[in-house]
N, C-alpha and C. Protein backbone atom coordinates (compact mmCIF):
# COMPACT_ATOMS: atom_id res chain seq x y z
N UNK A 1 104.74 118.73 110.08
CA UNK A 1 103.75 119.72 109.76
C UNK A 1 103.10 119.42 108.41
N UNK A 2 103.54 118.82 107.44
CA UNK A 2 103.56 118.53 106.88
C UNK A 2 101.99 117.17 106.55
N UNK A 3 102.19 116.46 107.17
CA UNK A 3 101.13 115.50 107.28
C UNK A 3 99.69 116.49 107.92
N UNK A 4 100.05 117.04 109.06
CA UNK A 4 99.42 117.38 109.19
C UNK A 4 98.61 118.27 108.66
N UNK A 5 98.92 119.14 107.50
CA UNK A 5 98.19 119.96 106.15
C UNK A 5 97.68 119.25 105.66
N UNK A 6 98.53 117.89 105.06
CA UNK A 6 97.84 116.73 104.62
C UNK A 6 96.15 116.15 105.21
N UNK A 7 96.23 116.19 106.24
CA UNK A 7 95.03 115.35 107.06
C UNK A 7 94.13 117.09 106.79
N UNK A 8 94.34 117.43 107.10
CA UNK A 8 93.69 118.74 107.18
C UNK A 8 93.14 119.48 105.89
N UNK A 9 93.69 118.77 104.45
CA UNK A 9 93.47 118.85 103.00
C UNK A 9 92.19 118.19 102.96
N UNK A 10 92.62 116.86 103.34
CA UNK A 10 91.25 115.81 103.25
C UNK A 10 90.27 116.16 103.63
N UNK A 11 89.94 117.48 104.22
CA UNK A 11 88.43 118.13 104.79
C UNK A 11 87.39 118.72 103.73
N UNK A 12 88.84 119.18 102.63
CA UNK A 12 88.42 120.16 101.96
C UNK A 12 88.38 119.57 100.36
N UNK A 13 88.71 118.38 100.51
CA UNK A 13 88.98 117.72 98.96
C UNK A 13 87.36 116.85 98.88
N UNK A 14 86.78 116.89 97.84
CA UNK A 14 85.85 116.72 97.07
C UNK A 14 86.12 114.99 96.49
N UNK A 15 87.01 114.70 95.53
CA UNK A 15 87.24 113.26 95.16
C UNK A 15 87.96 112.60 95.90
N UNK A 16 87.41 111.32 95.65
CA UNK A 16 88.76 110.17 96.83
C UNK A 16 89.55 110.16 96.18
N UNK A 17 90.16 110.20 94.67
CA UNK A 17 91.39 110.07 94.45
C UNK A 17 92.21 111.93 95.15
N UNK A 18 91.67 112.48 95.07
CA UNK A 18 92.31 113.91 96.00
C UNK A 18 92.58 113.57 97.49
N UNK A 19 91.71 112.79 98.36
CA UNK A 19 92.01 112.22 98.96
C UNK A 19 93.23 111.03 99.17
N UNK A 20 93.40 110.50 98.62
CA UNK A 20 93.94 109.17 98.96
C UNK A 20 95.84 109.92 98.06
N UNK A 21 95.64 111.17 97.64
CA UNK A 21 96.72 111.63 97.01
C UNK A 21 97.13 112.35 98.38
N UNK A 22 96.08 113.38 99.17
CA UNK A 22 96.49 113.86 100.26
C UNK A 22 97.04 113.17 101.42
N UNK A 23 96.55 111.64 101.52
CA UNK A 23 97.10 110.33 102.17
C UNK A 23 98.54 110.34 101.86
N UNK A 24 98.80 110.07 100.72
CA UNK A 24 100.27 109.43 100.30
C UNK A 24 100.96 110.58 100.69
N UNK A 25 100.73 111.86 100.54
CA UNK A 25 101.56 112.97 100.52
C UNK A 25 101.84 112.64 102.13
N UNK A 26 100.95 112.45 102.96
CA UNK A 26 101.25 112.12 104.45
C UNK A 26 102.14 111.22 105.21
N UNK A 27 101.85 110.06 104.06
CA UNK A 27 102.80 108.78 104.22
C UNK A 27 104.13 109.43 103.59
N UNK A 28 104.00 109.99 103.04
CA UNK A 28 106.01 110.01 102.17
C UNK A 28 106.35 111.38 103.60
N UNK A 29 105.49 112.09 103.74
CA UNK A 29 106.56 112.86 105.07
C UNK A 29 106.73 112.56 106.19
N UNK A 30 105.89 111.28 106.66
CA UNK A 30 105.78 110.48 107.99
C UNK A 30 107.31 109.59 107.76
N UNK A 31 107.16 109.02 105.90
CA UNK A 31 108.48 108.10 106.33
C UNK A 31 109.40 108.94 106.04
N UNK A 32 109.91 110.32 105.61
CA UNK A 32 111.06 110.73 105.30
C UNK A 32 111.40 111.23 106.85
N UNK A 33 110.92 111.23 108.03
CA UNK A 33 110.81 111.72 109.21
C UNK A 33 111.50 110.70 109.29
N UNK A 34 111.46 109.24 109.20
CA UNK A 34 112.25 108.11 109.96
C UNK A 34 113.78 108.20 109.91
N UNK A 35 114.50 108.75 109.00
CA UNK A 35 115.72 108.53 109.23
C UNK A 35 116.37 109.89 110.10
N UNK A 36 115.60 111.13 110.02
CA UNK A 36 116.15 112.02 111.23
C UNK A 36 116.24 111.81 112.55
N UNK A 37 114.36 111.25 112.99
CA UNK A 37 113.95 110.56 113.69
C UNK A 37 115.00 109.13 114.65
N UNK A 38 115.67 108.30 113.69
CA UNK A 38 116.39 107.51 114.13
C UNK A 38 118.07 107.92 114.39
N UNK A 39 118.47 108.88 113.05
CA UNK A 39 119.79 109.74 114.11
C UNK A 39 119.71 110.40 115.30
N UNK A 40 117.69 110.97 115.57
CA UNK A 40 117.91 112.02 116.67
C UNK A 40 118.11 110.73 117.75
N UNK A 41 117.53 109.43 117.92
CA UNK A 41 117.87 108.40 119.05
C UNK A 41 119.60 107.99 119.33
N UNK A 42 120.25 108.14 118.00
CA UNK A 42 121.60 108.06 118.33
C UNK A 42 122.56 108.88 118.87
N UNK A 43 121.94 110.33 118.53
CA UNK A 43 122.75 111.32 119.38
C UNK A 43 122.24 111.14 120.47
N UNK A 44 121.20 111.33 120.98
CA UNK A 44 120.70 111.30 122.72
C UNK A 44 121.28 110.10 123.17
N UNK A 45 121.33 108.96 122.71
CA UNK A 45 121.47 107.55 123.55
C UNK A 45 123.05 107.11 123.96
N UNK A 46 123.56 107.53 123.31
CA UNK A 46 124.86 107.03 123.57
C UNK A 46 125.08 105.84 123.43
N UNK A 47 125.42 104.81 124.80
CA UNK A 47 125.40 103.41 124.40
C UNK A 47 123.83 102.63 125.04
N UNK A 48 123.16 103.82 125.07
CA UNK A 48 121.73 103.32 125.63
C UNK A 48 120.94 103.21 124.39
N UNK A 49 121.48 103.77 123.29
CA UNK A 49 120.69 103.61 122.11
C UNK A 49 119.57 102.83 121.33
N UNK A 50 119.67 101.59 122.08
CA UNK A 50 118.64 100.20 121.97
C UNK A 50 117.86 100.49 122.80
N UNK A 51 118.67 100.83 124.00
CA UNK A 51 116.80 101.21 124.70
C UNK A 51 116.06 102.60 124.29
N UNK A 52 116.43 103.70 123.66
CA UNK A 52 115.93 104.33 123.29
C UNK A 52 114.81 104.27 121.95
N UNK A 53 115.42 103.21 121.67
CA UNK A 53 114.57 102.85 120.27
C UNK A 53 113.65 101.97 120.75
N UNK A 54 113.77 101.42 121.82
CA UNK A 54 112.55 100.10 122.13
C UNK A 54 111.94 101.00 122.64
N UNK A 55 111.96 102.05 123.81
CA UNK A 55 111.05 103.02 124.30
C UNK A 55 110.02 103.62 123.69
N UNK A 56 110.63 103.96 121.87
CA UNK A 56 109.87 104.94 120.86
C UNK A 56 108.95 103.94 120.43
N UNK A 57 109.79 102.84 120.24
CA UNK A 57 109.01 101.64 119.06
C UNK A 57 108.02 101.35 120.20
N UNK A 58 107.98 101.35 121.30
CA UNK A 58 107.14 101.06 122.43
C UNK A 58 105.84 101.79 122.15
N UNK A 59 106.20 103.31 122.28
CA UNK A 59 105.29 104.30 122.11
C UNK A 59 104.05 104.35 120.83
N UNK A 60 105.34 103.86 120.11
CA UNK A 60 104.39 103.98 118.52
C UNK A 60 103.30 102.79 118.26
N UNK A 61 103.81 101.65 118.88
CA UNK A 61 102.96 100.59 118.73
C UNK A 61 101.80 100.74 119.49
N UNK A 62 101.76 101.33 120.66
CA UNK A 62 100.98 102.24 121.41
C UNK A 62 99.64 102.70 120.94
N UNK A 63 100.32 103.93 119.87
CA UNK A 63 99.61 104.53 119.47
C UNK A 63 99.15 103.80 118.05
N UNK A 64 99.99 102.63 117.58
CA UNK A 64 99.22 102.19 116.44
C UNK A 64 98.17 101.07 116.98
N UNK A 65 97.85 100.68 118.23
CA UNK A 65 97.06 99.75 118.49
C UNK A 65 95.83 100.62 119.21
N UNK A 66 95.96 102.04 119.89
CA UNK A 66 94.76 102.69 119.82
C UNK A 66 94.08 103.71 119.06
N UNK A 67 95.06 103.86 117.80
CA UNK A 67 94.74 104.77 117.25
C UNK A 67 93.52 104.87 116.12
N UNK A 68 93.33 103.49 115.60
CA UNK A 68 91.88 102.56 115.07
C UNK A 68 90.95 102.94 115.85
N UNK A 69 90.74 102.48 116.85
CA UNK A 69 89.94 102.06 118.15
C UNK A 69 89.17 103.94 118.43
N UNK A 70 90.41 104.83 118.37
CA UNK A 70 90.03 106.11 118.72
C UNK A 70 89.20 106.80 117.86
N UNK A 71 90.03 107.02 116.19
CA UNK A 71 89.42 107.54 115.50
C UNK A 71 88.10 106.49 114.57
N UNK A 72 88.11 105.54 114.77
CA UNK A 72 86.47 104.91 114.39
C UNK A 72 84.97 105.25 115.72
N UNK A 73 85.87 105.56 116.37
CA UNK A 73 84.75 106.44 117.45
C UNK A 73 84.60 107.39 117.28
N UNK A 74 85.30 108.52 116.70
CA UNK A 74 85.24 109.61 116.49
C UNK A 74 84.16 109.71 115.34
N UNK A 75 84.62 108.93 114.25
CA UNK A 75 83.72 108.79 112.92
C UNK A 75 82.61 108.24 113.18
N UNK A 76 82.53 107.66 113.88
CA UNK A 76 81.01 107.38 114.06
C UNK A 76 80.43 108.18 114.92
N UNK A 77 81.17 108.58 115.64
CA UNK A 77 80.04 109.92 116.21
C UNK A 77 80.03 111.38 115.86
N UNK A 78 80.92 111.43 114.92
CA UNK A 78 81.16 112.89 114.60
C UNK A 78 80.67 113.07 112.81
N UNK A 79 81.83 112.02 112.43
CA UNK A 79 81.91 112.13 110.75
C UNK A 79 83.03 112.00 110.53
N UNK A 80 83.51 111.69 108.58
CA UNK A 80 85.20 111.49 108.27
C UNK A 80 86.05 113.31 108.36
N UNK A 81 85.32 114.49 108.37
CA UNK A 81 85.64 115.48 108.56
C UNK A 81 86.40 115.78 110.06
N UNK A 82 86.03 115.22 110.83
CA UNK A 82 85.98 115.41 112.55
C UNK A 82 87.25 114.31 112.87
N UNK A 83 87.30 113.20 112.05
CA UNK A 83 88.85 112.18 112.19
C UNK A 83 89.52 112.78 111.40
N UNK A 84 89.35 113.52 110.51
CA UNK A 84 90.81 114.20 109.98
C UNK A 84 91.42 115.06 110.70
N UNK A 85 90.34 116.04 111.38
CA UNK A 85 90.84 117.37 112.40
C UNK A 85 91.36 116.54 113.09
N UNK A 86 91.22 115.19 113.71
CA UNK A 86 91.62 114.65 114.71
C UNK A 86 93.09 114.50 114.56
N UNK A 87 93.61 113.75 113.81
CA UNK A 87 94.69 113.36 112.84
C UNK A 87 95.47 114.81 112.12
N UNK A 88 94.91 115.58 111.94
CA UNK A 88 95.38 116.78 111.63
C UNK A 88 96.32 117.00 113.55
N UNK A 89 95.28 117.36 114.06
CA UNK A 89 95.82 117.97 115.78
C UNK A 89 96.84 117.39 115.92
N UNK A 90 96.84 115.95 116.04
CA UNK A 90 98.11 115.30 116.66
C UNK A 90 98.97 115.71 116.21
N UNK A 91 99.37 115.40 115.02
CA UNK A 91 99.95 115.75 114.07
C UNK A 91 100.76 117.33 114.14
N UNK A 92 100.24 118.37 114.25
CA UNK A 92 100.72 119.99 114.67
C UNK A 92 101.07 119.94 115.84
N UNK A 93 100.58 118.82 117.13
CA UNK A 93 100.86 118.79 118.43
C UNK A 93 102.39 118.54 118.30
N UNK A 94 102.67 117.99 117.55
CA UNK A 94 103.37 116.70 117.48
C UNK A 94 104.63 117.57 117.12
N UNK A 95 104.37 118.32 115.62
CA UNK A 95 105.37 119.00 115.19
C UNK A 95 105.46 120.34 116.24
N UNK A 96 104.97 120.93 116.93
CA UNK A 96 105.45 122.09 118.03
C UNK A 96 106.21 121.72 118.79
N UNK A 97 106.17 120.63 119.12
CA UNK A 97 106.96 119.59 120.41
C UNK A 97 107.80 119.16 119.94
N UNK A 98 108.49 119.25 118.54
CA UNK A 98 109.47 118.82 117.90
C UNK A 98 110.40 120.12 117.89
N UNK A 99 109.73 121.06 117.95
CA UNK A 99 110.97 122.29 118.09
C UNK A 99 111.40 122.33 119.32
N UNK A 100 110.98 121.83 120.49
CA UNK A 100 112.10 122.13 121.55
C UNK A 100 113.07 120.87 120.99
N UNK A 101 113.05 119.90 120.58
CA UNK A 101 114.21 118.90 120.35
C UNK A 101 115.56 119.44 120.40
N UNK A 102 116.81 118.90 121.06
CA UNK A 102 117.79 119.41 121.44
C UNK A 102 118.64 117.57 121.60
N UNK A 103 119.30 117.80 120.20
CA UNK A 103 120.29 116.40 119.96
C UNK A 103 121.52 116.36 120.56
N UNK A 104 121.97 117.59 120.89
CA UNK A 104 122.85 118.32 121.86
C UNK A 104 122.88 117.42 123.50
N UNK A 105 121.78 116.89 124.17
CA UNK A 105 121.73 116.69 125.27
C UNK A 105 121.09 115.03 125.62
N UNK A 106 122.59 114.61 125.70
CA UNK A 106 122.34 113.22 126.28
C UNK A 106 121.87 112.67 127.08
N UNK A 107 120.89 111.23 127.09
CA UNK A 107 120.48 110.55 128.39
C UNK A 107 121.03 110.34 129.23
N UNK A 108 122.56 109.86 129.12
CA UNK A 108 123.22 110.05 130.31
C UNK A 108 124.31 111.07 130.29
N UNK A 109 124.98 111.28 131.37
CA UNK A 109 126.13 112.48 131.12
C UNK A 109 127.48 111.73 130.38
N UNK A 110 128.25 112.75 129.59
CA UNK A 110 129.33 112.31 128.56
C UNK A 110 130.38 111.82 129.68
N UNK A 111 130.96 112.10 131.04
CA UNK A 111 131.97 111.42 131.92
C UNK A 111 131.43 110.52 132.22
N UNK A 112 129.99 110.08 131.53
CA UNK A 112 130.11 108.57 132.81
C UNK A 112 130.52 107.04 131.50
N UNK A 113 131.08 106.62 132.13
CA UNK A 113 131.71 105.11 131.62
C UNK A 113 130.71 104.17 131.01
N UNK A 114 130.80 103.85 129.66
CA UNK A 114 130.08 102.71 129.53
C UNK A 114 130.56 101.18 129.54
């Protein structure tokens, strides 16, 4: 949620250094997310744990190879106001869908044998 205020600051900030401060503030809560982020793959995975992480790392590369491509379309047809909302959305999408998370409930069931 956090980033996402961030992206959503940048609408309303006036200098690029206010900008590029509302950036970093985004980057330091995107990476402090990585190490919860990587315990929540170890509780769910069990001994599937590698594939759970290639699945995410799958996803993310995903989204880091269209996510250029998306929001420079946006900016050019909208403006840098209209890629922040953009980047803002995901972002709140992102964190709502993080409250059902439940580390409690494994990929596979706890009796079966690895």
């Amino acid at each position: 949620m956090v980033a996402a205020v961030a992206f959503f600051a940048c609408t309303w900030l006036e200098s690029a250094w206010g900008v590029t401060a509302a950036l970093a503030l985004l980057a330091l809560a995107t990476d402090l997310a990585s190490g919860p982020k990587w315990a929540f793959y170890q509780d769910i995975g069990g001994c599937y744990v590698g594939s759970i992480h290639g699945w995410c790392n799958m996803w993310g590369n995903l989204g880091g190879t269209i996510s250029p491509i998306v929001l420079a379309w946006v900016f050019e047809s909208w403006g840098w106001n209209e890629m922040f909302f953009v980047g803002a959305g995901a972002f709140f999408v992102v964190s709502i869908m993080c409250l059902r998370i439940d580390a409690n409930s494994l990929v596979t069931p706890v009796d079966e044998k690895y």
